[in-house]
N, C-alpha and C. Protein backbone atom coordinates (compact mmCIF):
# COMPACT_ATOMS: atom_id res chain seq x y z
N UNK A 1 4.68 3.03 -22.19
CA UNK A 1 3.42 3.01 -21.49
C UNK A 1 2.91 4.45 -21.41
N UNK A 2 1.43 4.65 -21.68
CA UNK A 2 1.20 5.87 -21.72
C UNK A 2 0.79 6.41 -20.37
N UNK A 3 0.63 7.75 -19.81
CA UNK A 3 -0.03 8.11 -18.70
C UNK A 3 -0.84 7.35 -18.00
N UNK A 4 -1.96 7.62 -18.75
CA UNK A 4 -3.43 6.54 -18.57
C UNK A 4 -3.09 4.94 -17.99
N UNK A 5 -1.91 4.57 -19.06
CA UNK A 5 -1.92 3.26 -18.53
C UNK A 5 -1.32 3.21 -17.55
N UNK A 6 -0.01 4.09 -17.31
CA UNK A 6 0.87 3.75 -16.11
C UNK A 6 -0.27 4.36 -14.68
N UNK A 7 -1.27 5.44 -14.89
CA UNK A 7 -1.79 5.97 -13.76
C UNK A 7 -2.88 4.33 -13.52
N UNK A 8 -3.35 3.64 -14.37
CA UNK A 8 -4.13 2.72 -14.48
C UNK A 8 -3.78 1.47 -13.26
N UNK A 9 -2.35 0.90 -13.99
CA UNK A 9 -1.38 0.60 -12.84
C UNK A 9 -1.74 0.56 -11.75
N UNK A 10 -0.79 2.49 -11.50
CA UNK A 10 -0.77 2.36 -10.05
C UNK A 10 -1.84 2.31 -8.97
N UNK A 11 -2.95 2.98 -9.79
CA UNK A 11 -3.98 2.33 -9.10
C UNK A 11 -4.63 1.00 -8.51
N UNK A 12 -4.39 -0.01 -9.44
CA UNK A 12 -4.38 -1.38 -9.27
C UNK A 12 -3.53 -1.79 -8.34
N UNK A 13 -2.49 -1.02 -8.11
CA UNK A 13 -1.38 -1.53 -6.57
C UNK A 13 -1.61 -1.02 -5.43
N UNK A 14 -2.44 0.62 -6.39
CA UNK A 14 -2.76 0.71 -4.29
C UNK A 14 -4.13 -0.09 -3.85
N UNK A 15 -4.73 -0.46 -4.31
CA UNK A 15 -6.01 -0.95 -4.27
C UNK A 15 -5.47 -2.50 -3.44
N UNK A 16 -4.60 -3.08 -4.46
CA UNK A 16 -4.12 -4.36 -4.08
C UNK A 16 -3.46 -4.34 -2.71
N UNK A 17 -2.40 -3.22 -2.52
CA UNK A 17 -1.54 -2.75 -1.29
C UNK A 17 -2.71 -2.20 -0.68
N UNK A 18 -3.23 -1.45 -0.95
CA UNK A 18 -3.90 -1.51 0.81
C UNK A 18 -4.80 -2.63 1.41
N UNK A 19 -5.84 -3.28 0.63
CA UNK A 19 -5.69 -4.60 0.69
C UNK A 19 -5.55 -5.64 1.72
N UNK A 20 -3.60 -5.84 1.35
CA UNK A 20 -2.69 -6.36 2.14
C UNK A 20 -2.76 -5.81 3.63
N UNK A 21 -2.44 -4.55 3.35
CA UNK A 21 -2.36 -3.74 5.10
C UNK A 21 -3.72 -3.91 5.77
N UNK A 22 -4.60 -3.46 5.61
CA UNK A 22 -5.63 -4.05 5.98
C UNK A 22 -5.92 -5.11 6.63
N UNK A 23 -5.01 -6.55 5.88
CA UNK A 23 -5.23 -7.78 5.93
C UNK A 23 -4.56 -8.23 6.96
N UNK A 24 -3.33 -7.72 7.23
CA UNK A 24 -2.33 -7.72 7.90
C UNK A 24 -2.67 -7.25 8.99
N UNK A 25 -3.10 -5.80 9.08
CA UNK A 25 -3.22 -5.31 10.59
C UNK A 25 -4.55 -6.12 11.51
N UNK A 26 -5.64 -6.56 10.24
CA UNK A 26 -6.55 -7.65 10.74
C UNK A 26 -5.95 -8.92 11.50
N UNK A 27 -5.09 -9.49 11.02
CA UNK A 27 -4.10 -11.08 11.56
C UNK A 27 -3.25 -10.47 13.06
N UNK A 28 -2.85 -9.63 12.81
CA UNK A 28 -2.22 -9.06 14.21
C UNK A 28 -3.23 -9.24 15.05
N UNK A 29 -4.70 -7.91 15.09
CA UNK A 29 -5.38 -7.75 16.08
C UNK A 29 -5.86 -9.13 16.13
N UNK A 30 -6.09 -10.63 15.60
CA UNK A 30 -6.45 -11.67 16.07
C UNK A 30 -5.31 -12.39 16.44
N UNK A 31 -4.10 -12.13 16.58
CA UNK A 31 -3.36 -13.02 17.41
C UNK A 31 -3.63 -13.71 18.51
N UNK A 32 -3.77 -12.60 19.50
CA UNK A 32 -3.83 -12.54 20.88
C UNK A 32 -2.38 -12.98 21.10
N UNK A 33 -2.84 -13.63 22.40
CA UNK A 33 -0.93 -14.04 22.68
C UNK A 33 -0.56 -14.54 22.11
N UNK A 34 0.27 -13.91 21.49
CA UNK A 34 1.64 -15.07 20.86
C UNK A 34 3.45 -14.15 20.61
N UNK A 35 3.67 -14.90 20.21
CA UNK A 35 5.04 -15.06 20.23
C UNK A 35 5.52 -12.96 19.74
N UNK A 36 6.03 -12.50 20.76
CA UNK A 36 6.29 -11.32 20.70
C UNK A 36 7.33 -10.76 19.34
N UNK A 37 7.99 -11.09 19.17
CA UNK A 37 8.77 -11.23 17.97
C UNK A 37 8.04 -11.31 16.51
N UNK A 38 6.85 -12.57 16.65
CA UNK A 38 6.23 -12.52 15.54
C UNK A 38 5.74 -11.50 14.99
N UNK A 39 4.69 -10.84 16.43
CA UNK A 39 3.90 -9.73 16.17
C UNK A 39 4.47 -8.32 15.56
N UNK A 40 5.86 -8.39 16.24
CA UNK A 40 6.51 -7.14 15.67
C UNK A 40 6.91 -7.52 14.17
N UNK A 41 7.20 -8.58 14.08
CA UNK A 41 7.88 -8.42 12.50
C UNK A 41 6.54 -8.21 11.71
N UNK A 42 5.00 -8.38 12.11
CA UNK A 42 3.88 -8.63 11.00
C UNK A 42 3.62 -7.21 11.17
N UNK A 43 3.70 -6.39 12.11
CA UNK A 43 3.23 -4.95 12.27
C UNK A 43 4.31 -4.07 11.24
N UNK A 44 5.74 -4.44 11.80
CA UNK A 44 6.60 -3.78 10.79
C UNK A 44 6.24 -4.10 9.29
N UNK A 45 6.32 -5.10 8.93
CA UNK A 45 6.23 -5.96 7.65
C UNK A 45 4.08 -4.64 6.78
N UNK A 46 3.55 -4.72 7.76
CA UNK A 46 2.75 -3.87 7.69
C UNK A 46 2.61 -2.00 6.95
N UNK A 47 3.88 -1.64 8.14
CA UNK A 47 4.29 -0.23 8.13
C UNK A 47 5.46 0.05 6.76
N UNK A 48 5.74 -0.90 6.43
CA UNK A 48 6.78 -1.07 5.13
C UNK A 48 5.72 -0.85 4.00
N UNK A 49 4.15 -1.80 3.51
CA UNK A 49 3.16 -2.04 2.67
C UNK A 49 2.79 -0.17 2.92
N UNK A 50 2.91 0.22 4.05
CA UNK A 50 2.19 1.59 4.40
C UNK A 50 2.98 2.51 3.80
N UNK A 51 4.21 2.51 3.82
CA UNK A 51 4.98 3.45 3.05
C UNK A 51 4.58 3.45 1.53
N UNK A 52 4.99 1.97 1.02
CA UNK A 52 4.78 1.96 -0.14
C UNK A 52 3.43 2.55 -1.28
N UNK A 53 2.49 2.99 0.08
CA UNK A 53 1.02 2.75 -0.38
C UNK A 53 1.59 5.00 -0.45
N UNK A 54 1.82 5.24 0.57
CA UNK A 54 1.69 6.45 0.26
C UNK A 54 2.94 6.98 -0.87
N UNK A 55 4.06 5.98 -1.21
CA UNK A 55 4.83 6.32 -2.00
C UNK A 55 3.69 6.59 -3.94
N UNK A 56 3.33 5.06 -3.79
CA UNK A 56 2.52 5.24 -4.78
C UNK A 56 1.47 5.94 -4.99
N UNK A 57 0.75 6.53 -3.58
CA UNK A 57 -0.38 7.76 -3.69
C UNK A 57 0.22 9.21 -4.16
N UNK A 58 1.62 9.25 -3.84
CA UNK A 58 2.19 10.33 -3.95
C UNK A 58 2.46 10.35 -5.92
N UNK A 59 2.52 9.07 -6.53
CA UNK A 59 3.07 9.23 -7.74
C UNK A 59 1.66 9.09 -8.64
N UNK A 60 0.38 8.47 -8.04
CA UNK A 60 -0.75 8.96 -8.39
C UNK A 60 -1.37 10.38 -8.73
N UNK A 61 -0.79 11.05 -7.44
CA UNK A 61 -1.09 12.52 -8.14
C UNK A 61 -0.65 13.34 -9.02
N UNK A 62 0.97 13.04 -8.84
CA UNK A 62 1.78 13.24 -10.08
C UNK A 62 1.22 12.74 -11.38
N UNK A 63 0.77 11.83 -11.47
CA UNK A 63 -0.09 11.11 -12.86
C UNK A 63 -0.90 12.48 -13.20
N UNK A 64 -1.90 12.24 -11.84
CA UNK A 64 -3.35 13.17 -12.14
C UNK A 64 -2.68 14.22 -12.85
N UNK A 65 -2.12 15.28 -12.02
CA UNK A 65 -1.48 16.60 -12.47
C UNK A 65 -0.76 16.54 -13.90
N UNK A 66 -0.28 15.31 -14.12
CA UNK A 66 0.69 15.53 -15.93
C UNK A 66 0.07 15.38 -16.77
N UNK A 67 -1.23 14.19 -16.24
CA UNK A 67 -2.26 13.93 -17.19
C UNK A 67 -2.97 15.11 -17.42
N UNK A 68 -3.44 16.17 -16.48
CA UNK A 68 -4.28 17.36 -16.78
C UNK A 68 -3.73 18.16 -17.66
N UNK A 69 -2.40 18.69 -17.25
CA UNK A 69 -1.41 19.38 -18.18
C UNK A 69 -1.61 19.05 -20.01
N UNK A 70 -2.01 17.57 -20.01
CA UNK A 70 -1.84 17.78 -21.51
C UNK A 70 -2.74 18.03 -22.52
């Protein structure tokens, strides 16, 4: 896979992943009451999509920067 395509990619996942988080932290704030347990696992389950999003922003720039290099 070349640069281009793999930077192509990861773009398409953070787009997709944030997305999700978004979507997610939306379903929380409409809970209201409910089941305390739930809420924590959808917030965590959230903050996990959040890592991943800055893992892959972090390997986005790495793209940018190797791609410039050549």
């Amino acid at each position: 896979m070349s640069l281009q395509e793999e930077l192509r990619q990861v773009e398409e996942d953070l787009e997709r992943l944030r997305s999700e988080v978004a979507e997610m932290r939306r379903q929380v704030g409409e809970l209201g009451p409910t089941d305390p347990v739930e809420r924590s696992m959808m917030i965590n389950q959230a903050d996990e999509q959040e890592i991943l999003v800055n893992e892959l922003d972090a390997r986005r720039e790495d793209l940018l920067k190797r791609i410039g290099k050549e």
